[in-house]
Protein backbone atom coordinates (compact mmCIF):
# COMPACT_ATOMS: atom_id res chain seq x y z
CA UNK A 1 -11.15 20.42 5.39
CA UNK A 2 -8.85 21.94 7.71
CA UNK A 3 -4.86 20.36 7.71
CA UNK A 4 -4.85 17.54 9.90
CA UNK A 5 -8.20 16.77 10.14
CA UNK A 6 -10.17 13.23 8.39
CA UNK A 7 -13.18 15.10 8.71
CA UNK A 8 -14.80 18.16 10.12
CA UNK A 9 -14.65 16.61 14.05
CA UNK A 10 -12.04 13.93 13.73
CA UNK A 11 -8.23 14.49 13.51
CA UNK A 12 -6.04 12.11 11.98
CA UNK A 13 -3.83 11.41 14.43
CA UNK A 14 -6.86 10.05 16.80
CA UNK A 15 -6.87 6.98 14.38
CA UNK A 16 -3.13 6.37 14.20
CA UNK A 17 -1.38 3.49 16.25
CA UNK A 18 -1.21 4.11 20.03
CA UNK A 19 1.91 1.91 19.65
CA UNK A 20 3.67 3.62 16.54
CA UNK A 21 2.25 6.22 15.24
CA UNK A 22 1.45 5.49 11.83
CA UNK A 23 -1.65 5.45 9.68
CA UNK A 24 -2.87 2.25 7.68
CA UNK A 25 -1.15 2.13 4.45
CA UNK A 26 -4.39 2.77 2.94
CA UNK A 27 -4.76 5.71 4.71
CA UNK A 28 -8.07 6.63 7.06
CA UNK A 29 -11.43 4.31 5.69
CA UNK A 30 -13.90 7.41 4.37
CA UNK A 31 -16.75 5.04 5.55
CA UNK A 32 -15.29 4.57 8.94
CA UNK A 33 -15.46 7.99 9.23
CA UNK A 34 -19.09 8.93 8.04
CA UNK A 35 -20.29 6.21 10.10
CA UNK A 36 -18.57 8.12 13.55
CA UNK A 37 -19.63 11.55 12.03
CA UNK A 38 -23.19 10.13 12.35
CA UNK A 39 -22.62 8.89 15.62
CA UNK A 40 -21.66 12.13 17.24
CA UNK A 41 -24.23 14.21 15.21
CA UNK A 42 -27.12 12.09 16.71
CA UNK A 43 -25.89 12.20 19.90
CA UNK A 44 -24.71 15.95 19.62
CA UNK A 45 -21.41 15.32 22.09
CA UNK A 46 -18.07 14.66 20.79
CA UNK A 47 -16.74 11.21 20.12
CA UNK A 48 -13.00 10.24 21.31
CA UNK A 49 -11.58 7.18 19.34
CA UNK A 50 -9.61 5.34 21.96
CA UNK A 51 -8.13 2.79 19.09
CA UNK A 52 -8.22 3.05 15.69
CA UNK A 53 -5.45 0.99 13.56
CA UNK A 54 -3.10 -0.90 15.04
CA UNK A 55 0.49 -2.32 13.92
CA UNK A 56 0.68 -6.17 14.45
CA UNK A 57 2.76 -5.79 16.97
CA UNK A 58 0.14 -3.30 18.67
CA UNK A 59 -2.34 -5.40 17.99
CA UNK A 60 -0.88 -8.55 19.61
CA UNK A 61 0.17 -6.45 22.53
CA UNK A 62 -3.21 -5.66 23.75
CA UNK A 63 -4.68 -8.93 22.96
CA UNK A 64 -6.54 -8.26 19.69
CA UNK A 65 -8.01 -10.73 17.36
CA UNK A 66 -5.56 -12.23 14.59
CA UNK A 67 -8.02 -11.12 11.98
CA UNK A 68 -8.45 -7.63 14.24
CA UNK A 69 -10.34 -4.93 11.57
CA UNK A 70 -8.16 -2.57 13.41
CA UNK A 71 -5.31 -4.04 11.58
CA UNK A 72 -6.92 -3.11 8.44
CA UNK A 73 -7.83 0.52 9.31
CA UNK A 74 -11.48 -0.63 9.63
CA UNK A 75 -12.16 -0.30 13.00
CA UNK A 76 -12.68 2.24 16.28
CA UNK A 77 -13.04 1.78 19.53
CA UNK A 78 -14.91 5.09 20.65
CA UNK A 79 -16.70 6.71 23.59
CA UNK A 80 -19.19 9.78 22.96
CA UNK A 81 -19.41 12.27 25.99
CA UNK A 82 -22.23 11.58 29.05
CA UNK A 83 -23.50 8.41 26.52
CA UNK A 84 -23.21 4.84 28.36
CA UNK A 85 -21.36 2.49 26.16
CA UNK A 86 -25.03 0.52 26.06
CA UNK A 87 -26.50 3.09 24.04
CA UNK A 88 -23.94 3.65 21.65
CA UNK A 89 -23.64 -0.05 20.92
CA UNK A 90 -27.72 0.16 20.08
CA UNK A 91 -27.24 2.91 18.18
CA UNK A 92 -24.45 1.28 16.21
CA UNK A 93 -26.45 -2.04 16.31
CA UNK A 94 -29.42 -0.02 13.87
CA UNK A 95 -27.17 1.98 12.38
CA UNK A 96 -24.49 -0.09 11.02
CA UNK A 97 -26.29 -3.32 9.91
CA UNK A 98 -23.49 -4.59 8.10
CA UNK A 99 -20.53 -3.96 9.49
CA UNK A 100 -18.93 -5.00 13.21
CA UNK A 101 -20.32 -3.99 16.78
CA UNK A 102 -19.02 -4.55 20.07
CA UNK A 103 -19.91 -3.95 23.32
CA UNK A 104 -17.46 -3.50 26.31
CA UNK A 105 -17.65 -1.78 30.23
CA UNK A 106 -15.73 1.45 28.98
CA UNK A 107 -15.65 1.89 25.12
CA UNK A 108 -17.79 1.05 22.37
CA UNK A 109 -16.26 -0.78 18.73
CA UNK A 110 -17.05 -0.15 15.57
CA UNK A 111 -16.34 -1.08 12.71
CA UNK A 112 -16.86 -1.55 8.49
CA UNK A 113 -15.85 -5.03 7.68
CA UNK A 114 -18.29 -6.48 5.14
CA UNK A 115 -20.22 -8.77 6.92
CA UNK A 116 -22.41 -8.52 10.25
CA UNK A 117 -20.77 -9.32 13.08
CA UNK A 118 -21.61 -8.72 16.72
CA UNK A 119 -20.52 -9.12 20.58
């Protein structure tokens, strides 16, 4: 794996806080990851994660849930290149039964809580 990288297409700095910086104290989730990997291989076109965690005071800042899995390093809000936000959410919807899905106008979110959640 190449310095600075969470995986072979993702950087780590595209899942630090847009508001400080930093990286969960856990570090990057590993199953966070493979699930994006999967995403972008399937749809062959790169994936930009617009969030990934988020510092309380991030998180309150743009409105996120209380129990946000962003604060937990558990969550991305993505787009993949020339794919509509509708088909990555039903892609995500098959391919990440357990974990949460969400659908918005610009952005796709994913995430790797335990326990099926959707919107």
């Amino acid at each position: 794996m190449k310095d600075g990288y969470a995986s072979e297409h993702f950087r780590k700095v595209e899942f630090a806080c847009n508001h400080c910086g930093e990286l969960h104290p856990d570090g990057i989730n590993k199953k966070l990851v493979a699930l994006l990997e999967e995403l972008r291989s399937h749809f062959n076109s790169p994936v930009s994660v617009n969030s990934g965690y988020r510092c309380p005071t991030h998180n309150s800042n743009v409105g996120g849930a209380k129990a946000s899995q962003h604060l937990l390093g558990k969550a991305a809000d993505v787009v993949v290149k020339g794919v509509s936000p509708s088909e990555v959410h039903a892609w995500a919807d098959k391919n990440n039964p357990t974990g949460g899905v969400g659908k918005y106008n610009s952005f796709t979110h994913m995430d790797v809580r335990n326990g099926k959640a959707r919107w």
